[in-house]
Protein backbone atom coordinates (compact mmCIF):
# COMPACT_ATOMS: atom_id res chain seq x y z
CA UNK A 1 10.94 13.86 3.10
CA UNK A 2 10.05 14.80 7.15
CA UNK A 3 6.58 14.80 8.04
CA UNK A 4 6.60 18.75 8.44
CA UNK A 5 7.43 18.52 5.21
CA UNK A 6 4.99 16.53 3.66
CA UNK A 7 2.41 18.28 6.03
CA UNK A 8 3.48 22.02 4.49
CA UNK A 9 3.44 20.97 0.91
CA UNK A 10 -0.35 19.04 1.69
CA UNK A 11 -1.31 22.23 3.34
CA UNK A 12 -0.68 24.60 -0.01
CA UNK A 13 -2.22 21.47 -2.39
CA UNK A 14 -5.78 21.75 0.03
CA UNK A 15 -5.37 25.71 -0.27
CA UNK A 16 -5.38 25.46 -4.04
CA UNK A 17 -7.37 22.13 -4.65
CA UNK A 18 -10.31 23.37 -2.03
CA UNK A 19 -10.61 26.77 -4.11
CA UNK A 20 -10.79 24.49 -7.38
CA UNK A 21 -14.18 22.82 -5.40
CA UNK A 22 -15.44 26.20 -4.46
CA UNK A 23 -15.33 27.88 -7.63
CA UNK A 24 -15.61 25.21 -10.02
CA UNK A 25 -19.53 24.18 -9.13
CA UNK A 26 -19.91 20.91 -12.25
CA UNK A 27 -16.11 20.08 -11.35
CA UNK A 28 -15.58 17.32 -13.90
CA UNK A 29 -13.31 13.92 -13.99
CA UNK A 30 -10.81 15.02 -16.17
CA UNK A 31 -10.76 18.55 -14.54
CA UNK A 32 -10.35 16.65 -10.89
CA UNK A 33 -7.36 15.03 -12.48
CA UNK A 34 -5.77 17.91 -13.83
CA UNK A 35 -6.40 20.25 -10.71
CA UNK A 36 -6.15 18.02 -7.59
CA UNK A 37 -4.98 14.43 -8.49
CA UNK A 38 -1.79 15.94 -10.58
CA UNK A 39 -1.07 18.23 -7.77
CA UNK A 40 -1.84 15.71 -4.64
CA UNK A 41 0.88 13.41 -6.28
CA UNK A 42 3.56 16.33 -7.02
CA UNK A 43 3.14 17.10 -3.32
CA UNK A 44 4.10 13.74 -2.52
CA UNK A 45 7.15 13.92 -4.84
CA UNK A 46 6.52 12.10 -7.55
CA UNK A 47 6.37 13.30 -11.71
CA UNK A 48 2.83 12.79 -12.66
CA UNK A 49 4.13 13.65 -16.39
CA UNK A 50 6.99 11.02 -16.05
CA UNK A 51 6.04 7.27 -17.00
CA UNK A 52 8.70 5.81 -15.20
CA UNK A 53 6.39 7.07 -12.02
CA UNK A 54 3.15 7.27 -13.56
CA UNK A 55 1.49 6.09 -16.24
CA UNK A 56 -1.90 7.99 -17.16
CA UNK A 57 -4.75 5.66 -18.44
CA UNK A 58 -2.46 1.91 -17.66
CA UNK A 59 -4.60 -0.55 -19.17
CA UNK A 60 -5.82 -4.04 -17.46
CA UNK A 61 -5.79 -7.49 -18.35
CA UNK A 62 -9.71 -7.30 -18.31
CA UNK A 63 -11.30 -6.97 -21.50
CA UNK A 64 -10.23 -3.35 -23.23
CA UNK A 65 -10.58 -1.68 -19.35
CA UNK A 66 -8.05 0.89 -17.88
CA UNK A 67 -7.52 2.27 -14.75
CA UNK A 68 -6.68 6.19 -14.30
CA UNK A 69 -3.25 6.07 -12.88
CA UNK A 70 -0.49 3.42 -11.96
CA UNK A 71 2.37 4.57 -9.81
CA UNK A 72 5.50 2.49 -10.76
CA UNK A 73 8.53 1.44 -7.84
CA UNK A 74 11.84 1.99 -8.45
CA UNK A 75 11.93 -1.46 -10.34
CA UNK A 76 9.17 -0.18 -13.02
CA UNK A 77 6.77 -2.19 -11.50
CA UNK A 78 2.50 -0.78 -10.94
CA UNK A 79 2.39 -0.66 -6.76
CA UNK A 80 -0.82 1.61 -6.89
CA UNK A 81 -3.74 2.58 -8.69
CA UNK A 82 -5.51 5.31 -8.74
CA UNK A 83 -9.12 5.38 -9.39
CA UNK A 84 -10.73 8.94 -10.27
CA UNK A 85 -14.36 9.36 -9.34
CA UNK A 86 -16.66 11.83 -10.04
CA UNK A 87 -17.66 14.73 -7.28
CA UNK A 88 -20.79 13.04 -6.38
CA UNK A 89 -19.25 9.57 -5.94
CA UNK A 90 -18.46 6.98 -3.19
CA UNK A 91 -15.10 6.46 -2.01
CA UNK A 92 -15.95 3.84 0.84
CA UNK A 93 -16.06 1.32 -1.53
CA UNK A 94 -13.46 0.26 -3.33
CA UNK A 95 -15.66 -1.21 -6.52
CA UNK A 96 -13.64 -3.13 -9.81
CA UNK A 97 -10.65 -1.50 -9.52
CA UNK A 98 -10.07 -3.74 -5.97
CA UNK A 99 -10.47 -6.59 -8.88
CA UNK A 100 -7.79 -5.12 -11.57
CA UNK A 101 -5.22 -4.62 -8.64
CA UNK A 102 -5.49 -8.15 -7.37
CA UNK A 103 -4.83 -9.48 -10.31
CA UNK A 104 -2.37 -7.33 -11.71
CA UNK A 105 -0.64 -7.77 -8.25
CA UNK A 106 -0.41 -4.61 -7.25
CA UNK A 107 -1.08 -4.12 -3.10
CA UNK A 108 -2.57 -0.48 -3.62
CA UNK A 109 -5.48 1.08 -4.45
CA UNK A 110 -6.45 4.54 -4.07
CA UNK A 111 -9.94 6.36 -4.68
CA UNK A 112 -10.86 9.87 -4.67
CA UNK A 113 -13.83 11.99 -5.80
CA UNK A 114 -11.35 15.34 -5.30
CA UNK A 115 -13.53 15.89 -2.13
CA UNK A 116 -11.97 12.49 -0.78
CA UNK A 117 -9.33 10.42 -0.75
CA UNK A 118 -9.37 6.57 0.58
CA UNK A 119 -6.76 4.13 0.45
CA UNK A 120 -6.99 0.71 0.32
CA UNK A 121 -4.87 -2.43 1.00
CA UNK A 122 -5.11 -5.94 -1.65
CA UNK A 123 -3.62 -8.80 -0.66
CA UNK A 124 -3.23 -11.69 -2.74
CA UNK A 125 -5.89 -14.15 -0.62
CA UNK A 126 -7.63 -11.31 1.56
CA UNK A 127 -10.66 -9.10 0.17
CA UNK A 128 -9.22 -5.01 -0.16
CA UNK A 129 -9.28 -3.66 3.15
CA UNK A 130 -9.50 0.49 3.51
CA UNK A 131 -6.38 1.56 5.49
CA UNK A 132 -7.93 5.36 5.55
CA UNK A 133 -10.76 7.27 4.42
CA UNK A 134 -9.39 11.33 4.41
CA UNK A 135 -11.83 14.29 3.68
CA UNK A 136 -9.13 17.24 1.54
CA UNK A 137 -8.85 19.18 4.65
CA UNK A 138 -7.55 16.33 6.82
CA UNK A 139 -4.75 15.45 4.23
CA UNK A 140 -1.78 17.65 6.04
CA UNK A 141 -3.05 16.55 9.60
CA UNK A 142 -2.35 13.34 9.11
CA UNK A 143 0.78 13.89 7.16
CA UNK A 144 3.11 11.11 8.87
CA UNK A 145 0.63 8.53 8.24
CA UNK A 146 1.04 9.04 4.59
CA UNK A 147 4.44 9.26 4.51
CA UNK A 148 4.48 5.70 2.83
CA UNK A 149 3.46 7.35 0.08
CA UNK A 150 5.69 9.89 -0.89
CA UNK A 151 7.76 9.06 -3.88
CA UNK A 152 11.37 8.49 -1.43
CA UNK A 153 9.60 4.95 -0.84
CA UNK A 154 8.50 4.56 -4.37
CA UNK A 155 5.97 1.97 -3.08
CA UNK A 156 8.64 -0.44 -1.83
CA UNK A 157 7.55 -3.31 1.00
CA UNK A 158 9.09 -0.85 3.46
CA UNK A 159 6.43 1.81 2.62
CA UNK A 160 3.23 0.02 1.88
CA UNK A 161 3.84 -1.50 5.77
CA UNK A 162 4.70 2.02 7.48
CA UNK A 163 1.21 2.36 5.67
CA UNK A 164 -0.61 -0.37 6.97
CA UNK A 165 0.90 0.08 10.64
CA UNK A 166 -0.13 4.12 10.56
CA UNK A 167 -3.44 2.95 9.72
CA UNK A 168 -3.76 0.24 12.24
CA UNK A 169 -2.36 2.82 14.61
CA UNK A 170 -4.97 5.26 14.13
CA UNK A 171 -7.62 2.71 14.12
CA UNK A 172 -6.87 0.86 17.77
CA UNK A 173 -6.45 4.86 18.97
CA UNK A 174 -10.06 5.77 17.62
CA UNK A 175 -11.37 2.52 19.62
CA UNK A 176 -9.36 3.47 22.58
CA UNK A 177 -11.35 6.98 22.45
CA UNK A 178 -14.41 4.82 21.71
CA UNK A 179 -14.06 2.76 24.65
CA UNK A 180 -12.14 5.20 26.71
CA UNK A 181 -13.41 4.26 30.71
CA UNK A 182 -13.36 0.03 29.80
CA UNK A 183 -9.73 0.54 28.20
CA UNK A 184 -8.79 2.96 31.23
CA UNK A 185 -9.76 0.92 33.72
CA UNK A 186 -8.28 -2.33 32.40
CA UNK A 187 -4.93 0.16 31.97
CA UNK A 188 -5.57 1.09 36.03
CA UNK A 189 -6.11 -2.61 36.97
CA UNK A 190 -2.52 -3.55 35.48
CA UNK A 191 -0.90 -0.52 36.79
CA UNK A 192 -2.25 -1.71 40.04
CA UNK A 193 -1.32 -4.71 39.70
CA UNK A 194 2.55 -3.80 39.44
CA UNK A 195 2.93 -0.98 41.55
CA UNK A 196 0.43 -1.66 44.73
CA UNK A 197 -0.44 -5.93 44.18
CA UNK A 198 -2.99 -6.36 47.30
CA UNK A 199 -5.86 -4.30 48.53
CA UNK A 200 -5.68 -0.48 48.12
CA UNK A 201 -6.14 2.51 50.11
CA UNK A 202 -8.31 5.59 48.23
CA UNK A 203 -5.00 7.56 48.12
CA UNK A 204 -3.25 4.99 46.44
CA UNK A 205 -5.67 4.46 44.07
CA UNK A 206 -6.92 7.36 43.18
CA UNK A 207 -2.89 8.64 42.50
CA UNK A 208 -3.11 5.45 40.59
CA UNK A 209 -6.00 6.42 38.39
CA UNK A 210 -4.66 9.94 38.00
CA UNK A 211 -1.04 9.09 36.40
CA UNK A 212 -2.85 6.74 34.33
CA UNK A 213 -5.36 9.30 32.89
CA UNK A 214 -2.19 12.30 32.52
CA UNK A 215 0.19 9.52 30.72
CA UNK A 216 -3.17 8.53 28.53
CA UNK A 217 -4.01 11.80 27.58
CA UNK A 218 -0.10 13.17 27.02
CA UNK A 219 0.22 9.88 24.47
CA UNK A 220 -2.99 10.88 22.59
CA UNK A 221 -2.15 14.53 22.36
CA UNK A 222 0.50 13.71 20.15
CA UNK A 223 -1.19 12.07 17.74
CA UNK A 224 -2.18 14.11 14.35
CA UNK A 225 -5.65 12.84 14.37
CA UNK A 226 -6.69 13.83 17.66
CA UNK A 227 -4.95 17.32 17.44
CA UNK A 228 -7.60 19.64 18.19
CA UNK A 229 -9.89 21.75 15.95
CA UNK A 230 -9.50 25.08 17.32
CA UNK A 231 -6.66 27.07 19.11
CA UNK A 232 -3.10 25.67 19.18
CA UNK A 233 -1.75 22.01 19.03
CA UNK A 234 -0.28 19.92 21.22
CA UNK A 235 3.55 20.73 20.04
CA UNK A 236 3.10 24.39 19.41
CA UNK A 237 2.31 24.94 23.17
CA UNK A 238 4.77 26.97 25.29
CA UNK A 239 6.08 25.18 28.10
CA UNK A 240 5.12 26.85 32.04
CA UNK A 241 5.97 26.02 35.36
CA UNK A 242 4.52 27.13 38.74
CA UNK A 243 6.90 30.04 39.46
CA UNK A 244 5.64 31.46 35.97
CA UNK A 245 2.43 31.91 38.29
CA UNK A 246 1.59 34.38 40.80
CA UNK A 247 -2.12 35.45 42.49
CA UNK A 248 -4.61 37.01 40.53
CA UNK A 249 -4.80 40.41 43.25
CA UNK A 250 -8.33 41.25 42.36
CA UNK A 251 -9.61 37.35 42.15
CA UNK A 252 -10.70 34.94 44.81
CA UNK A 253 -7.93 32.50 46.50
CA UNK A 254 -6.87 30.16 43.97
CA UNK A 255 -7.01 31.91 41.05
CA UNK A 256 -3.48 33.09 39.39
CA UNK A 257 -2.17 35.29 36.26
CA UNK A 258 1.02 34.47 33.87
CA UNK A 259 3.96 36.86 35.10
CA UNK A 260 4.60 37.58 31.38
CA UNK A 261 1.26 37.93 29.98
CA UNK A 262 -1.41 39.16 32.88
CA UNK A 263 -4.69 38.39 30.61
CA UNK A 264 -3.97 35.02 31.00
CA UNK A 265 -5.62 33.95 34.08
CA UNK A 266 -5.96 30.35 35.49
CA UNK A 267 -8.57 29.19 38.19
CA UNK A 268 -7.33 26.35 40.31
CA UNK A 269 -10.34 25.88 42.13
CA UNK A 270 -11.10 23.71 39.08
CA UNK A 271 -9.73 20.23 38.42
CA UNK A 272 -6.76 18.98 37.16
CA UNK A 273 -8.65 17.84 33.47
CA UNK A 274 -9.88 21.54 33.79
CA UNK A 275 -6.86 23.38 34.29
CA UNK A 276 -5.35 21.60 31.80
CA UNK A 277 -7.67 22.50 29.12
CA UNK A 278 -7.46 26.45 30.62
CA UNK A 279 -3.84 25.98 29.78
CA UNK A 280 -3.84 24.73 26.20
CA UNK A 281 -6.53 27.31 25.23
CA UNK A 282 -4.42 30.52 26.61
CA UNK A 283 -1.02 28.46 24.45
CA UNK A 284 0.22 27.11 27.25
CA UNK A 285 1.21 23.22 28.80
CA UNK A 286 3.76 21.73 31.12
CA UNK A 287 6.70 20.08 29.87
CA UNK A 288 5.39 16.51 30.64
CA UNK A 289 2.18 15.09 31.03
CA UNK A 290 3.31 13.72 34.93
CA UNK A 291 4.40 17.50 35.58
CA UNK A 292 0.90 18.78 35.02
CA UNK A 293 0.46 17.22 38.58
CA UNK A 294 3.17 19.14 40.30
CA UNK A 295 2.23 22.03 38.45
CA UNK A 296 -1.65 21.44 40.13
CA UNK A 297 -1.13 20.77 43.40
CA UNK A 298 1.97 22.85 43.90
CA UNK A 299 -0.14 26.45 43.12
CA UNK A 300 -3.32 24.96 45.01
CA UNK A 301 -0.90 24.87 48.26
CA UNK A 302 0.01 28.38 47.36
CA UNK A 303 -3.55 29.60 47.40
CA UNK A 304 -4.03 27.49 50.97
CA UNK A 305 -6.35 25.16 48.53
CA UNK A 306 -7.54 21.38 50.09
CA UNK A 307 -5.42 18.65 48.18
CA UNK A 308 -7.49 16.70 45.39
């Protein structure tokens, strides 16, 4: 299964699951099971009414104690359990069933209160450690991270680390964003380092600092999690190039409209973080991240603009 896969069949289980939430006020355990846990774990491929795959209600070695689901691998072996909470319950913490999967050996555990789902990581030595924490609506945006999942890697080593490595992924990119100017700057300083060793002019630097930022913020783009809320992503944008670009005739100098579409009008005048953003809200990108600075300072000559 392909990630656009994975993400489609997510996207139709949130349609149906978050209409279950919305009309169902007192949405019980059981009916959370039947409605969105059944249907989360057909959209990842696997048989929730086969027990070769799952097995409803797999009891523990601990006292008379169950837990909700255990997802088999292909060698009939539990490799996850599931843990159904109610609505109004916690999914941050991971609570007794971290307990029955360490010691039934099983390096899974996943919780969800059919508002949330989090999924956590047991190790043999190591306490459970949360790989990701994923409101409903966030499921299909983050799609290839959960590949790992899907039933064509019935829980094999292979899939439970492309798990663990999309999670650690996503987690150094949130700190990058976090600390966005120290990591940027300690980026710049190597960059610096290997292109220009020895004392800098501001034109060398500053180019310096600018291919940093446009490679930075092409790699991040890409990423499901930081795809943006509103308007189009990063890979439905239609590629553009300065000669798609001619003057605006009733604007000031600098500003320029889209040969095939005239409402869509950039202003130039602006910076290069700006014009960016004008393109992506009106569909629109260059083909590379490194272009976008052609693109910038090629129509600012054409409008008799200063260089930047």
């Amino acid at each position: 299964m392909e990630a656009v896969d994975l993400s489609r069949r997510l996207t139709d289980f949130e349609q149906v699951a978050g209409e279950v939430l919305r009309d169902v006020q007192d949405v019980t355990e059981q009916q959370i099971r039947h409605w969105i846990v059944n249907p989360f774990l057909v959209a990842l491929g696997w048989d929730p009414h086969d027990k070769k795959q799952v097995f409803l209600d797999f009891p523990v070695k601990s006292g008379a104690d169950h837990v909700d689901y255990a997802v088999f691998n292909a060698d009939g072996q539990p490799r996850l359990f599931l843990d159904v909470r109610d609505r109004t319950s916690n999914v941050t913490e991971i609570g007794p069933i971290g307990d029955y999967a360490k010691e039934a050996k099983v390096p899974l555990g996943l919780l969800t209160n059919g508002r949330e789902f989090s999924l956590w990581y047991v190790s043999k030595e190591d306490a459970p450690a949360p790989l990701f924490v994923l409101p409903l609506d966030e499921l299909a945006d983050n799609s290839e991270s959960l590949l790992g999942l899907t039933s064509e890697f019935r829980l094999s080593d292979t899939g439970i680390e492309q798990l663990r490595r999309s999670a650690i992924r996503l987690a150094v990119l949130q700190m990058l964003e976090d600390n966005a100017e120290k990591t940027f700057d300690a980026l710049v300083g190597w960059v610096q380092a290997q292109v220009a060793p020895g004392a800098l002019d501001d034109t060398t630097d500053q180019a310096i600092r600018d291919a940093t930022l446009l490679w930075l913020t092409e790699e991040h783009l890409t990423m499901p999690a930081f795809q943006p809320k509103e308007g189009k992503r990063h890979h439905e944008l239609r590629n553009t190039t300065p000669r798609d670009w001619e003057p605006f005739p009733r604007g000031p100098p600098g500003t320029f409209q889209y040969k095939y579409d005239t409402a869509k009008i950039l202003d130039l005048r602006q910076g290069p973080k700006e014009v960016r953003e004008q393109l992506r809200l009106q569909g629109l990108r260059t083909p590379t991240a490194t272009s976008l600075g052609g693109f910038y300072h090629e129509l600012r000559h054409r409008a008799g603009l200063p260089a930047k």
